[in-house]
C-alpha atoms as a PDB file:
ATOM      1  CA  UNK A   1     -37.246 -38.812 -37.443  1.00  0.00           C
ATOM      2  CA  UNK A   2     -39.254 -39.718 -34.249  1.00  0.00           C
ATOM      3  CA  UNK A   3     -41.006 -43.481 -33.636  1.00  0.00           C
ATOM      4  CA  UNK A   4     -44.305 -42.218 -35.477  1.00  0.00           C
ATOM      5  CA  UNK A   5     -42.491 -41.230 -38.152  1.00  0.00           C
ATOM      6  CA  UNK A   6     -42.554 -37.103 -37.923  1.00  0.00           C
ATOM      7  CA  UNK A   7     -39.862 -35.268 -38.472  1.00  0.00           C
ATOM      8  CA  UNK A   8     -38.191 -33.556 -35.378  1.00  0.00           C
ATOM      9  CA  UNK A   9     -39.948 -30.308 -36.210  1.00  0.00           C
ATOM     10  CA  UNK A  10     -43.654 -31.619 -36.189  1.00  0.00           C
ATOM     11  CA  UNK A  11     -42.874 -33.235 -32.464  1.00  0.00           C
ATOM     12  CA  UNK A  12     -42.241 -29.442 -30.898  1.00  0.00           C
ATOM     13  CA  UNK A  13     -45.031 -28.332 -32.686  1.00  0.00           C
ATOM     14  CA  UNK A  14     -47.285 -30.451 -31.167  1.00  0.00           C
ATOM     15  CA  UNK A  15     -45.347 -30.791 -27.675  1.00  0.00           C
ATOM     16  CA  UNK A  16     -46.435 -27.203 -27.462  1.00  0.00           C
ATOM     17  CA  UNK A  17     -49.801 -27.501 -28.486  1.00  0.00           C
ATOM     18  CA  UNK A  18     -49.803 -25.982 -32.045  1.00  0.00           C
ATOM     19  CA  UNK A  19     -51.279 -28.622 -34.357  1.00  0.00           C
ATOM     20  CA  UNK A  20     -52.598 -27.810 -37.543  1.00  0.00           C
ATOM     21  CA  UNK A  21     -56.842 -28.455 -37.383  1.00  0.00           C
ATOM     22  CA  UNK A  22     -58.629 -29.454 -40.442  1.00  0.00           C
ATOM     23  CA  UNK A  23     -59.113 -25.884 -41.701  1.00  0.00           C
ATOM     24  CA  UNK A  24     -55.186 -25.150 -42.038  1.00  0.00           C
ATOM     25  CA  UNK A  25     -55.450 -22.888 -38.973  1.00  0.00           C
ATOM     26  CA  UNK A  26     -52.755 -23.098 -35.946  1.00  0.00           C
ATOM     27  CA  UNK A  27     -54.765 -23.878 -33.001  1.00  0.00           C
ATOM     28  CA  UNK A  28     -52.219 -22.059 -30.648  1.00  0.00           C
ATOM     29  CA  UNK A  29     -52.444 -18.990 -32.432  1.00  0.00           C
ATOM     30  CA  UNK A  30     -55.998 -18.751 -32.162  1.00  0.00           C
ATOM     31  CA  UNK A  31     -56.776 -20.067 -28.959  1.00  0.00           C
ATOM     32  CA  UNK A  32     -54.268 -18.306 -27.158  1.00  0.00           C
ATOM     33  CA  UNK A  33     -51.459 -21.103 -26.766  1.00  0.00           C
ATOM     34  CA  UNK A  34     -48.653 -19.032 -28.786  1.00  0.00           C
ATOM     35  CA  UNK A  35     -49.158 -16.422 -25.640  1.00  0.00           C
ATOM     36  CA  UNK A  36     -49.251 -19.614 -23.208  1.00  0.00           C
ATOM     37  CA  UNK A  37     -46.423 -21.372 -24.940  1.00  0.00           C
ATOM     38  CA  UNK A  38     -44.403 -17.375 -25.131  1.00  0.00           C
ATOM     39  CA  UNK A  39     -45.304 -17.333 -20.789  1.00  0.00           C
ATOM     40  CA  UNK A  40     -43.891 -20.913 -20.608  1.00  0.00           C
ATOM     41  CA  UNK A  41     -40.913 -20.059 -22.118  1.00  0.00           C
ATOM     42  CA  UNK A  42     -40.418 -16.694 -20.627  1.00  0.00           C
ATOM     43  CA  UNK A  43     -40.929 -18.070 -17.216  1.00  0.00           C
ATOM     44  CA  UNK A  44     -38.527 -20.708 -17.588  1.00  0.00           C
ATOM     45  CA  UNK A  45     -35.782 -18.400 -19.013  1.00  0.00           C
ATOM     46  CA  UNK A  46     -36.631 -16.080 -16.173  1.00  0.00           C
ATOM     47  CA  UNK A  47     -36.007 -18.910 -13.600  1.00  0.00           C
ATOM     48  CA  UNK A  48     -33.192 -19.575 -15.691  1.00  0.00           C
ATOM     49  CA  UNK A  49     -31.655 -16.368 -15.512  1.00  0.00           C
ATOM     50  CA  UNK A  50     -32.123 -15.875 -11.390  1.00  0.00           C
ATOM     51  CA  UNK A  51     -30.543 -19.366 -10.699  1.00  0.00           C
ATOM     52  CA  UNK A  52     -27.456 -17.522 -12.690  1.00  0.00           C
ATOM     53  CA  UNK A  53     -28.135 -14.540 -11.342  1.00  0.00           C
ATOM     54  CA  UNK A  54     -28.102 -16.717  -8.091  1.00  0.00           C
ATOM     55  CA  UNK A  55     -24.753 -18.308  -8.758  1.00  0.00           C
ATOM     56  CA  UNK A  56     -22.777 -15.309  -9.644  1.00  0.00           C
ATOM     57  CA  UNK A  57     -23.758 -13.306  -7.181  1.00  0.00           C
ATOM     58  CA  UNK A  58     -22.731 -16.362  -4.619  1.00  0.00           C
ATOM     59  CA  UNK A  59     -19.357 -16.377  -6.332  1.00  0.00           C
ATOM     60  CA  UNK A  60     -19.103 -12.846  -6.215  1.00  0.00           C
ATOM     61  CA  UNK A  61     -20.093 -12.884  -2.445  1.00  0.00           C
ATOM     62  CA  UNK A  62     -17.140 -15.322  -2.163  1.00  0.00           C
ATOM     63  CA  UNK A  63     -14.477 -13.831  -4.260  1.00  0.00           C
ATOM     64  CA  UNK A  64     -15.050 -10.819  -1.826  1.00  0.00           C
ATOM     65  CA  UNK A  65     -14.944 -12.562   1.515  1.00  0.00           C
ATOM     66  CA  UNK A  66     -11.550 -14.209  -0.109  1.00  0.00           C
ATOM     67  CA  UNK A  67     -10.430 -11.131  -1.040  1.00  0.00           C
ATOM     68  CA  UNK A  68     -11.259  -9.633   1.959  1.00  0.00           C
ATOM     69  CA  UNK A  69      -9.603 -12.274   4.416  1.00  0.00           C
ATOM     70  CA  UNK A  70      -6.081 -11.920   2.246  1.00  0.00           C
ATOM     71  CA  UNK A  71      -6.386  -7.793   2.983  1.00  0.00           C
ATOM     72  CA  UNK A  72      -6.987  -8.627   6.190  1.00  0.00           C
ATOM     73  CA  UNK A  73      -3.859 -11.054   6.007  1.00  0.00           C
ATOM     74  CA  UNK A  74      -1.826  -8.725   4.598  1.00  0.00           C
ATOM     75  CA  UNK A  75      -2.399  -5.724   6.919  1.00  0.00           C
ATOM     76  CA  UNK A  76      -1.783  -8.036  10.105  1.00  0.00           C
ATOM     77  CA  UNK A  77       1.198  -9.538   8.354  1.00  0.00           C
ATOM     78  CA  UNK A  78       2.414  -5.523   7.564  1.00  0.00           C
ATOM     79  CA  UNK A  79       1.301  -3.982  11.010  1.00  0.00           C
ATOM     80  CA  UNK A  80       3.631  -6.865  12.575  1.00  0.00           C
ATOM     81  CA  UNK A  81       6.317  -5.484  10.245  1.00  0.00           C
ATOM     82  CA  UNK A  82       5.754  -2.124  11.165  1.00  0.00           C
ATOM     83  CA  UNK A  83       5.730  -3.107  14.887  1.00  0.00           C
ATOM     84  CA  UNK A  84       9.235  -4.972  14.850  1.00  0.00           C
ATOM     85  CA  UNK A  85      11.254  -2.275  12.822  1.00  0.00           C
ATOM     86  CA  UNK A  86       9.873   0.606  15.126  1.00  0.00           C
ATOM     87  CA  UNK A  87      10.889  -1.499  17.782  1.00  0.00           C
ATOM     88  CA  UNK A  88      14.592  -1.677  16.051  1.00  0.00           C
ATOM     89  CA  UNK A  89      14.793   1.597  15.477  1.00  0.00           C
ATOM     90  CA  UNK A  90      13.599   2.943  18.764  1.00  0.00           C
ATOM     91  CA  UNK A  91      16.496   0.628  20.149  1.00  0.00           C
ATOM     92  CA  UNK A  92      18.719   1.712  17.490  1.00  0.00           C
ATOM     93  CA  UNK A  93      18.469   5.444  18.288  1.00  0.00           C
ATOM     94  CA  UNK A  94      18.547   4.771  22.282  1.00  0.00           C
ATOM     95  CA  UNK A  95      21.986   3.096  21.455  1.00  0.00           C
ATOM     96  CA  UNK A  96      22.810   6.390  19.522  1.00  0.00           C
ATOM     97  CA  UNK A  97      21.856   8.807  22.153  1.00  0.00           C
ATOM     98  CA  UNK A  98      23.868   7.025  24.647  1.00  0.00           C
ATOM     99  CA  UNK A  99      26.685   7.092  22.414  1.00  0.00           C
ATOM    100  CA  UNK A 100      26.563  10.474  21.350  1.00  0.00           C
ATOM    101  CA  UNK A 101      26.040  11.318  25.483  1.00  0.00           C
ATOM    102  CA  UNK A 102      28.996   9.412  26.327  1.00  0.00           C
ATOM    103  CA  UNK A 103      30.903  11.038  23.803  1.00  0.00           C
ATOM    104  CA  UNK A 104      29.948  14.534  24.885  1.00  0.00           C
ATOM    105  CA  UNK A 105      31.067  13.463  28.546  1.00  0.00           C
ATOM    106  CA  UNK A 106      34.227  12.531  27.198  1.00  0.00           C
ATOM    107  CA  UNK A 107      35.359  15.521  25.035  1.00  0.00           C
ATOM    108  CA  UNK A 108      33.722  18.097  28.217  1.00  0.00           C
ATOM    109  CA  UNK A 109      35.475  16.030  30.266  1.00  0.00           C
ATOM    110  CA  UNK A 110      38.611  16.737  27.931  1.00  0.00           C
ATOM    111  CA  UNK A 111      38.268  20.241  27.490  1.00  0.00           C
ATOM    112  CA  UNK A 112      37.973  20.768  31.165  1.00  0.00           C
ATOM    113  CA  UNK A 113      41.798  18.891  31.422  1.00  0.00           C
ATOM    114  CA  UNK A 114      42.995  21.086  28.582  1.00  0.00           C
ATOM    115  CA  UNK A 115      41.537  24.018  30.233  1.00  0.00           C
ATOM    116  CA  UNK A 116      43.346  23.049  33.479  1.00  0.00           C
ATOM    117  CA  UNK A 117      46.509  22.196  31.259  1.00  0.00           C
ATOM    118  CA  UNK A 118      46.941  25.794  29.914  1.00  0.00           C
ATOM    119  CA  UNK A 119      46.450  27.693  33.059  1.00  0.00           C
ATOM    120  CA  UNK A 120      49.178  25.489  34.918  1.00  0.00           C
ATOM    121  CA  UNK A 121      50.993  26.123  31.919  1.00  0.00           C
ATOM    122  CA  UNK A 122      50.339  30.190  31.597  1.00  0.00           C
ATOM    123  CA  UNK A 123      51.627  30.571  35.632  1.00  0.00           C
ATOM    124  CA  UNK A 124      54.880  28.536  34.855  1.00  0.00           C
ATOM    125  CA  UNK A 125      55.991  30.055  31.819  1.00  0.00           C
ATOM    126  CA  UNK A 126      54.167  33.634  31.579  1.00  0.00           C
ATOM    127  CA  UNK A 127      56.632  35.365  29.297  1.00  0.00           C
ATOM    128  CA  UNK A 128      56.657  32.389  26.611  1.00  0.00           C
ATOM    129  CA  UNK A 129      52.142  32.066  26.932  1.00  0.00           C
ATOM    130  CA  UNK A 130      52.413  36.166  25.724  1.00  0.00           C
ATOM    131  CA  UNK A 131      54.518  35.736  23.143  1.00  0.00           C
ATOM    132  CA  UNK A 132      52.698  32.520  22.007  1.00  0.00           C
ATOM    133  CA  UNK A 133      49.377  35.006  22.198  1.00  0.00           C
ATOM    134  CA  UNK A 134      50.587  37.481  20.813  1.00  0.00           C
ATOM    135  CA  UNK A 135      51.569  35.495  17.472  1.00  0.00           C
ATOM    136  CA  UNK A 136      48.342  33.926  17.397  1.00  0.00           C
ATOM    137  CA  UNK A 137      46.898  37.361  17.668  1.00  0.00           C
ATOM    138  CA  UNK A 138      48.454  38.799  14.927  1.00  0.00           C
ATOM    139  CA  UNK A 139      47.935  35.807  12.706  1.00  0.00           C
ATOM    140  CA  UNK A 140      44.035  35.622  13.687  1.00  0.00           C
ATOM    141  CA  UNK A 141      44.209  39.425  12.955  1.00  0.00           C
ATOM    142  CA  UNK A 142      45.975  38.379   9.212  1.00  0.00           C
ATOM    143  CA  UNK A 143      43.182  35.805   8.765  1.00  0.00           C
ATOM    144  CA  UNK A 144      40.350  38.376   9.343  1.00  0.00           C
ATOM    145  CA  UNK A 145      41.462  41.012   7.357  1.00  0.00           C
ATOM    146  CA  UNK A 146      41.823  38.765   4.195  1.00  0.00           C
ATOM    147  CA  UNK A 147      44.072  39.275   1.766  1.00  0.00           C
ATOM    148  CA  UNK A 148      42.923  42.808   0.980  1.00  0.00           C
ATOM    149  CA  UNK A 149      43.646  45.232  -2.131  1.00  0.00           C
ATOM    150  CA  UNK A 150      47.513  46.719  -2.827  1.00  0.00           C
ATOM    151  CA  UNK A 151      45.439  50.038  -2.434  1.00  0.00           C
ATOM    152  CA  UNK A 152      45.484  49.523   1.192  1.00  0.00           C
ATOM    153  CA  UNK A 153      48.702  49.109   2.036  1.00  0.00           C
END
């Protein structure tokens, strides 16, 4: 109940202009308040509805530039990554090649004694470097020919 004594009901009706007149008639419908008091109310829920239309498109506008900085974040943080391992692995296969270069030196290097080796070898002992060819001629010769059929014999 308000001060005067009306009920809660009777106060909106005549805060928006729709008291009864002495013939029983609503004034607002007649006079064109229910249209007035329907703009009011539509305006207001209108203003209403771009301030949240305001506000969510303000958070949205920040969620973005948050998410945005952390991609940005991310790819810096990954293109860092990226940068140190290629750096490990280009040093990684330049220790490799060296290696493997080394390496080759050393076993051409080798060969070339062993070369050297055999021919000294061959001209102090000819007789025993035919026989020893020979044998590994006729066992090479063994090899290739495989096993064969009884047939062939």
């Amino acid at each position: 109940m308000a001060e005067d004594g009306s009920t809660p009901n009777a106060e909106t009706a005549r805060e928006r202009g729709t008291e009864r007149n002495t013939e029983g008639n609503t004034e607002g419908n007649e006079g064109g308040g229910g249209v007035a008091s329907a703009r009011d109310r539509f305006q207001r829920l209108s203003e209403d509805m771009r301030g949240r239309y305001a506000d969510v498109s303000q958070e949205v506008r920040r969620g973005a530039e948050r998410a945005s900085a952390e991609i940005r974040r991310g790819t810096e943080r990954a293109t860092s990554e990226l940068r140190q391992k290629t750096e490990r692995a280009r040093e990684t296969y330049q220790d490799v090649a060296d290696n493997a270069r080394r390496q080759y030196d050393q076993v051409r290097s080798g060969a070339g004694d062993l070369t050297r080796e055999v021919g000294f070898y061959v001209r102090d002992n000819p007789g025993k470097a035919l026989l020893i060819a020979t044998g590994v001629g006729f066992l090479l010769g063994l090899i290739v020919r495989g096993r064969g059929d009884e047939d062939d014999i």
